[in-house]
C-alpha atoms as a PDB file:
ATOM      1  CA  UNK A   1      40.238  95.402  92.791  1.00  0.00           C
ATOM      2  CA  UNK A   2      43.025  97.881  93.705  1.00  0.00           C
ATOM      3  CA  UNK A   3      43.267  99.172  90.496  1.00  0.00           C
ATOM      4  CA  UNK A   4      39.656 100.241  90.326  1.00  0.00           C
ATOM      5  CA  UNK A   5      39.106 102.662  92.740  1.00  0.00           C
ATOM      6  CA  UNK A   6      42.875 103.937  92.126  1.00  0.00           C
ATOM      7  CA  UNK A   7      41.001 104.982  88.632  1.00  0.00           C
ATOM      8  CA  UNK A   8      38.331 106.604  90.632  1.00  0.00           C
ATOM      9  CA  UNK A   9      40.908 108.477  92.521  1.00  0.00           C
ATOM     10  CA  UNK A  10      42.621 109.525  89.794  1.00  0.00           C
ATOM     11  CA  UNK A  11      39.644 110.838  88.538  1.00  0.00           C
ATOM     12  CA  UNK A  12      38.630 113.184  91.824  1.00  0.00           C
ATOM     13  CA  UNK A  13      41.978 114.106  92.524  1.00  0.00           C
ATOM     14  CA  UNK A  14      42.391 116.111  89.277  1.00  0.00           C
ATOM     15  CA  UNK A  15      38.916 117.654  89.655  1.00  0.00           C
ATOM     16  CA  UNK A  16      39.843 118.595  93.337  1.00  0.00           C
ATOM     17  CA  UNK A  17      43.091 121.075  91.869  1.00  0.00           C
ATOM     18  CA  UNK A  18      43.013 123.882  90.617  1.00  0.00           C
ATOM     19  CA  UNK A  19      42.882 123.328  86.702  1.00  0.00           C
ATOM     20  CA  UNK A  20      40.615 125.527  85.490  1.00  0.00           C
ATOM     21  CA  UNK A  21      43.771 128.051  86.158  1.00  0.00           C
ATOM     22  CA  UNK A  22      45.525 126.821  83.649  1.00  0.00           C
ATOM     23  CA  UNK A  23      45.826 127.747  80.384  1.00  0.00           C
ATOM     24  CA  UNK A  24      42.851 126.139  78.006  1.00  0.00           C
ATOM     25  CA  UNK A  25      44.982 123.818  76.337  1.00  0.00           C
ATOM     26  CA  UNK A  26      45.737 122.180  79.369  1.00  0.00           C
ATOM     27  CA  UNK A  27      41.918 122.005  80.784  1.00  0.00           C
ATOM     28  CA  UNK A  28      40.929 120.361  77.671  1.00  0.00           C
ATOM     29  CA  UNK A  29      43.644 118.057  77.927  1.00  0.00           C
ATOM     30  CA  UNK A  30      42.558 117.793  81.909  1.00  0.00           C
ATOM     31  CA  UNK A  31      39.040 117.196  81.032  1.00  0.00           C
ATOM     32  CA  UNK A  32      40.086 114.805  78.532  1.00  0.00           C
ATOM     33  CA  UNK A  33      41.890 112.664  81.617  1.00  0.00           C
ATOM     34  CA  UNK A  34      39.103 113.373  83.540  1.00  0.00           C
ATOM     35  CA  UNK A  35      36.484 111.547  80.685  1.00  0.00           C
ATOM     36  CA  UNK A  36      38.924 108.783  80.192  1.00  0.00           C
ATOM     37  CA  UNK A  37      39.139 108.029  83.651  1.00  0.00           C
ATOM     38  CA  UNK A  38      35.664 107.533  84.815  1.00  0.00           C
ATOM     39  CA  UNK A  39      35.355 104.843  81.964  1.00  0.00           C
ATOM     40  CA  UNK A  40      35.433 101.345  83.784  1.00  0.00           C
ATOM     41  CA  UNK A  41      38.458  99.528  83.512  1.00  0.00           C
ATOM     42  CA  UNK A  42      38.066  95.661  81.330  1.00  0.00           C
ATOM     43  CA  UNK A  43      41.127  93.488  82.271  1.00  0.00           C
ATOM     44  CA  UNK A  44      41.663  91.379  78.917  1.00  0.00           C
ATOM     45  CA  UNK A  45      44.106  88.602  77.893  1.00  0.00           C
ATOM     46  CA  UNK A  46      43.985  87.200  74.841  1.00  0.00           C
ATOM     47  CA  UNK A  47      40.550  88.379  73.831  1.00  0.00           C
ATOM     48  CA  UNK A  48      39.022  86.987  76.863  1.00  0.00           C
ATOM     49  CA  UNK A  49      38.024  89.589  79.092  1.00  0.00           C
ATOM     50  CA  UNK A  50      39.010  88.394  83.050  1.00  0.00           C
ATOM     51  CA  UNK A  51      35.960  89.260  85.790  1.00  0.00           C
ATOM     52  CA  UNK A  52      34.833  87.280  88.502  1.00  0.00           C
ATOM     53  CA  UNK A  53      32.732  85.072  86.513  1.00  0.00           C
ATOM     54  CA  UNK A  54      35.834  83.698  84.205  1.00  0.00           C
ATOM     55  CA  UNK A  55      37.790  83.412  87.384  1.00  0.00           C
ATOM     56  CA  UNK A  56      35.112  81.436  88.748  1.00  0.00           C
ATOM     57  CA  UNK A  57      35.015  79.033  85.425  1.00  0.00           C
ATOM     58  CA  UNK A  58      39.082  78.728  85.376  1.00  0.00           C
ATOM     59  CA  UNK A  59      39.143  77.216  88.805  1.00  0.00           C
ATOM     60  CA  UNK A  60      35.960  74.679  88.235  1.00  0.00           C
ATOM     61  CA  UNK A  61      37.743  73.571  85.136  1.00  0.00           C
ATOM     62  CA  UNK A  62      41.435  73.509  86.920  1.00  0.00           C
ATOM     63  CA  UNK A  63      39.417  70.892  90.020  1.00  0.00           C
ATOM     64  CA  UNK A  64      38.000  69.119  87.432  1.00  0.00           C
ATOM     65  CA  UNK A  65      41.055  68.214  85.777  1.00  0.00           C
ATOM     66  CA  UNK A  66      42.875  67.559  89.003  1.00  0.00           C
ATOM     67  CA  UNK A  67      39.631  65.200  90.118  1.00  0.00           C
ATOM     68  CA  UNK A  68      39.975  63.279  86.941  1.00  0.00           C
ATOM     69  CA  UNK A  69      44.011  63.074  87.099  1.00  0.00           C
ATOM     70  CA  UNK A  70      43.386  61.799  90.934  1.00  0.00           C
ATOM     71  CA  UNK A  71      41.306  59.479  90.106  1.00  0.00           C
ATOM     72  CA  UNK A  72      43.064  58.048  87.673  1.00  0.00           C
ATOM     73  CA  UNK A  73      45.845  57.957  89.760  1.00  0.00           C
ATOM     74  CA  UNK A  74      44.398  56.063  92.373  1.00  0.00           C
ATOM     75  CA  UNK A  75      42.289  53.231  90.095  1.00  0.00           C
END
């Protein structure tokens, strides 16, 4: 997923410049980016949260339908 290791650059490219020459305000709000961004990132829609595994069940159920619409079709 793109958008996961984008986070991860995020992450090391604001530790690789020079903010600890700013003023403190600004490192705390820094290090507060920082701590956010190493979290790991949950995709959700509609209280389902979307991995692999739900991906996975969404296309089993999607052939399933289509088998039993097919075969109906063709009896």
């Amino acid at each position: 997923f793109k958008f996961l290791s984008q986070n991860d650059d995020l992450c090391f490219a604001i530790y690789s410049s020079n903010w600890y020459d700013y003023p403190l305000i600004v490192q705390k709000s820094i290090r507060l980016i920082m701590m956010d961004s190493m979290k790991p990132l949950i995709m959700k829609a509609i209280l389902v949260e979307l991995n692999l595994k739900t991906f996975i069940d969404v296309v089993r159920g999607a052939y399933s339908y289509f088998s039993i619409l097919r075969n109906a079709n063709l009896d």
